[in-house]
Protein backbone atom coordinates (compact mmCIF):
# COMPACT_ATOMS: atom_id res chain seq x y z
CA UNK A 1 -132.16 -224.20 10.21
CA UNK A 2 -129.14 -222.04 9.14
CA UNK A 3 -127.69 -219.56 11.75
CA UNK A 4 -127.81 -216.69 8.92
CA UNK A 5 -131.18 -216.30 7.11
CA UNK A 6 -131.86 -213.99 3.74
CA UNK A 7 -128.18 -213.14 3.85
CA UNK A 8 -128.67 -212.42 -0.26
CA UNK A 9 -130.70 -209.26 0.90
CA UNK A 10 -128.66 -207.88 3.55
CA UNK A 11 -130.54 -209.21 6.57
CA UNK A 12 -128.94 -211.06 9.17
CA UNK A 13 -130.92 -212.92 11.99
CA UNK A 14 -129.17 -214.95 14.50
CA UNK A 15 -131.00 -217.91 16.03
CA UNK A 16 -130.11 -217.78 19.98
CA UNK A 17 -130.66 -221.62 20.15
CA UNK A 18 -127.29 -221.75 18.14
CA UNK A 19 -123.93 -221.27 19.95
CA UNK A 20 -121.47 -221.67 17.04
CA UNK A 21 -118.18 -219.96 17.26
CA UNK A 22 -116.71 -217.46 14.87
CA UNK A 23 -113.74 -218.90 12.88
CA UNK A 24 -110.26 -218.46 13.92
CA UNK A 25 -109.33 -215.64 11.99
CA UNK A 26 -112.66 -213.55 12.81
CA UNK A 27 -111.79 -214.64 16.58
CA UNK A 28 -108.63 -213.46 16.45
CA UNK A 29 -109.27 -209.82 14.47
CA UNK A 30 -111.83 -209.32 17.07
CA UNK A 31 -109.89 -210.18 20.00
CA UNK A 32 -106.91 -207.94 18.85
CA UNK A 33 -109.34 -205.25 18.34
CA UNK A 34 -110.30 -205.65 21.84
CA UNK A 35 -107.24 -205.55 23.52
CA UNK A 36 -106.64 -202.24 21.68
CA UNK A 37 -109.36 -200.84 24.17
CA UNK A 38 -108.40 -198.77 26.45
CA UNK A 39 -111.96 -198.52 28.44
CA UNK A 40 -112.69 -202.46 27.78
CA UNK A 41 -109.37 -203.23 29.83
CA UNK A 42 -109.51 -200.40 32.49
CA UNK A 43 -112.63 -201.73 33.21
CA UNK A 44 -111.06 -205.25 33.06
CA UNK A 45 -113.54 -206.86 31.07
CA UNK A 46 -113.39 -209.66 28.60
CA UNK A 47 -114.66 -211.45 25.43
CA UNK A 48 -116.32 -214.59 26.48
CA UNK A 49 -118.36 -215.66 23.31
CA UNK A 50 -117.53 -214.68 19.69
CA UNK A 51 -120.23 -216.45 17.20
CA UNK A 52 -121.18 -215.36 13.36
CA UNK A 53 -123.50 -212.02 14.68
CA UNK A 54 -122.93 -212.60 18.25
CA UNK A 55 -120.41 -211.25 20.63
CA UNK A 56 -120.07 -211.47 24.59
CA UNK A 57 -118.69 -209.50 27.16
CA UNK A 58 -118.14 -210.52 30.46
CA UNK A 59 -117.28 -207.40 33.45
CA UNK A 60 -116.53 -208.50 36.89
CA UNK A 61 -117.59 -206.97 39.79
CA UNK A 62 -114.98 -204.80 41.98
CA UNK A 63 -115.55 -201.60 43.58
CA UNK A 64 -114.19 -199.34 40.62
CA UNK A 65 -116.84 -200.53 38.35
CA UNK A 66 -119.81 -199.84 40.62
CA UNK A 67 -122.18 -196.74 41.75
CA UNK A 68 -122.22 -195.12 45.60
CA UNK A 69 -124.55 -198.40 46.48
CA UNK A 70 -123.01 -200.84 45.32
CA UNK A 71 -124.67 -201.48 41.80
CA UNK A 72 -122.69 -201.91 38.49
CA UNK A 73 -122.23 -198.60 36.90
CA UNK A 74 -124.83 -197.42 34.34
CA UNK A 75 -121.69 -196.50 32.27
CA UNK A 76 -119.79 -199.35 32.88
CA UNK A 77 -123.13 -201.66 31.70
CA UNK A 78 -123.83 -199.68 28.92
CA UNK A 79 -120.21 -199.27 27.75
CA UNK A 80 -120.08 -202.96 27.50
CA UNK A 81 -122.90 -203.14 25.55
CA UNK A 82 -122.04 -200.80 23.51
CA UNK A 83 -118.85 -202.88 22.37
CA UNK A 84 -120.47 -206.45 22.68
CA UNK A 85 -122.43 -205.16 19.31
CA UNK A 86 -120.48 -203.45 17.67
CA UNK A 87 -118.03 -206.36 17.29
CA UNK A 88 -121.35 -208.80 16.82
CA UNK A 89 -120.89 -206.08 13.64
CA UNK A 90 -117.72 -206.65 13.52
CA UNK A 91 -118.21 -210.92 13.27
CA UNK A 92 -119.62 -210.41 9.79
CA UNK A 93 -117.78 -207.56 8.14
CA UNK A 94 -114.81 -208.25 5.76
CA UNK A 95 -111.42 -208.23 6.87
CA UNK A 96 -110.53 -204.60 5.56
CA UNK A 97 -113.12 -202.46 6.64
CA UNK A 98 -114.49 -201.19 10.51
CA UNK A 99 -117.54 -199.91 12.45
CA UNK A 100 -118.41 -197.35 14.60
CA UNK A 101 -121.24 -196.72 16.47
CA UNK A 102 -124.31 -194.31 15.36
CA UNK A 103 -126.21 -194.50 18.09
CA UNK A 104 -127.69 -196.44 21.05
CA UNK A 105 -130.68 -196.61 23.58
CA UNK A 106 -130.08 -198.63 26.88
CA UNK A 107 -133.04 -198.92 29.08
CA UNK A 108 -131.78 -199.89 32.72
CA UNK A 109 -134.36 -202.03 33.92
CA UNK A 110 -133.27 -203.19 37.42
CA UNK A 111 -130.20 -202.62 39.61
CA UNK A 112 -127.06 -204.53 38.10
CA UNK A 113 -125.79 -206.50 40.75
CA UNK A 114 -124.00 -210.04 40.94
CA UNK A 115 -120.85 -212.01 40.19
CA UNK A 116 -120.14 -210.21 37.06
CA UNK A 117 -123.06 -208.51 34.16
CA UNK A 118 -122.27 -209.98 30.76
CA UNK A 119 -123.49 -207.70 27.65
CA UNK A 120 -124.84 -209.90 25.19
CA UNK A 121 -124.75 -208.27 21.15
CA UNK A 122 -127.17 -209.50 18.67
CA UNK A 123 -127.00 -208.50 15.27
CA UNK A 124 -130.43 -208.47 13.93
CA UNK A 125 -130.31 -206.50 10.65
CA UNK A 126 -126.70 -206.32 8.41
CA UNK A 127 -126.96 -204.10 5.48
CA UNK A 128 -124.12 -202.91 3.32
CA UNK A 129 -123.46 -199.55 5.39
CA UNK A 130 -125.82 -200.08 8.57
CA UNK A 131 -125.91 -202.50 11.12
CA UNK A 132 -128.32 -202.72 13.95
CA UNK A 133 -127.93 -204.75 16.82
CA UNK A 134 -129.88 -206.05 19.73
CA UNK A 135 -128.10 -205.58 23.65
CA UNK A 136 -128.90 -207.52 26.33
CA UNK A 137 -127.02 -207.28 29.62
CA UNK A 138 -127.61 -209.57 32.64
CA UNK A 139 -126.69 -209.51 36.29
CA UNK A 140 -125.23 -212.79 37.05
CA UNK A 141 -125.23 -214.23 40.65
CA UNK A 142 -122.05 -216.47 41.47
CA UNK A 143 -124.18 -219.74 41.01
CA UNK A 144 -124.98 -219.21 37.87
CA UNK A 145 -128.72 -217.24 38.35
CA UNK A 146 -129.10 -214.68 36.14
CA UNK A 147 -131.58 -211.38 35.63
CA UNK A 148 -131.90 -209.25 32.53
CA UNK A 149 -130.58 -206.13 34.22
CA UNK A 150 -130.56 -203.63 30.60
CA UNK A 151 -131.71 -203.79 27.18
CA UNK A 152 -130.97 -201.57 24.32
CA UNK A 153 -130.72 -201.17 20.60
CA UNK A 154 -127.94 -200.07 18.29
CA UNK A 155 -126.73 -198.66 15.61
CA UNK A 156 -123.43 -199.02 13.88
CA UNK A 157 -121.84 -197.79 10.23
CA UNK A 158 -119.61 -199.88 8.36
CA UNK A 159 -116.32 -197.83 7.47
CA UNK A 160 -113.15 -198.52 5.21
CA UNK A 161 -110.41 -199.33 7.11
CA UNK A 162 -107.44 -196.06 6.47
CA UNK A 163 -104.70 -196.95 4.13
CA UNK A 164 -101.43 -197.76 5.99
C-alpha cells in the first residue's frame, strides 16, 4: 500500500510499517534548516530519520539536558518534539515556502530517562495552510529497550518563504 494515501484531498497518512527515506534534496533542505537551530544544537541533538511525513530526532543524555533528578528535561523533550514535526511538515512542503508552529499539547507520561529520548513526528493530516502532526517521544535504554516517555499533538501553518 502507498506510504501517502488521498493525497488529491489534502490528507496525508503515513504508514509506520514503512521506513522510506526522503529524497536527497528534501534531506538536505531539512538538514540545513536544522543546523540553523540554535536550541536543536545547544541541546546537541540530531536528525536521525527523515522519511516523506516523518522526521526523527535523536537528544543524548548529559547533565545540561536533564531536571534536579536526573530525568530529561520536560523542555528539552518537548522542544524536540516540537521540531521533529514540524519538519515531518516540512518533508512534504514545496521548496519555497516554510512552517511554523500553531500550537502543541505534550502529555508527559513517565519520567524520560535512558541512553538518549528520540522525538518521533508524524504527519497525519496535510492541508494547503494546516498541518497537524502526531509526537511521540521515547526513553531509550543503551541496549536498545525503549518506553513511550511523551505524546502530543501539533499544529503547524504553512508560510511563503520572504523574498531575498
Amino acid at each position: 500500500m502507498s506510504d501517502i494515501r488521498r493525497r488529491d484531498k489534502g490528507e496525508h497518512v503515513t504508514d509506520p510499517a514503512r521506513q522510506e527515506q526522503a529524497s536527497p534534496e528534501v534531506q538536505k533542505r531539512i538538514q540545513e534548516s536544522f543546523d540553523r537551530q540554535g536550541l536543536m544544537a545547544h541541546l546537541g541533538a540530531r536528525i536521525s530519520h527523515m522519511a516523506p511525513g516523518r522526521v526523527h530526532i535523536v537528544l543524548p543524555a548529559r547533565p545540561e539536558v536533564t531536571q534536579q533528578h536526573g530525568y530529561f528535561h520536560a523542555g528539552a523533550t518537548s522542544a524536540i518534539a516540537d521540531s521533529a514535526g514540524g519538519y515531518a511538515a516540512y518533508t512534504l512542503l514545496p521548496e519555497d515556502t516554510d512552517v511554523l508552529t500553531v500550537e502543541y499539547k505534550i502529555n508527559l507520561l513517565a519520567p524520560a530517562v535512558g541512553a538518549h529520548i528520540e522525538a518521533i513526528g508524524t504527519v497525519l493530516k496535510s492541508g494547503r495552510t494546516l498541518t497537524v502532526c502526531q509526537l511521540e517521544v521515547y526513553g531509550v535504554q543503551a541496549d536498545g529497550e525503549r518506553r513511550l516517555v511523551a505524546n502530543g499533538q501539533q499544529t503547524l501553518i504553512r508560510v511563503n518563504k520572504p523574498a531575498q
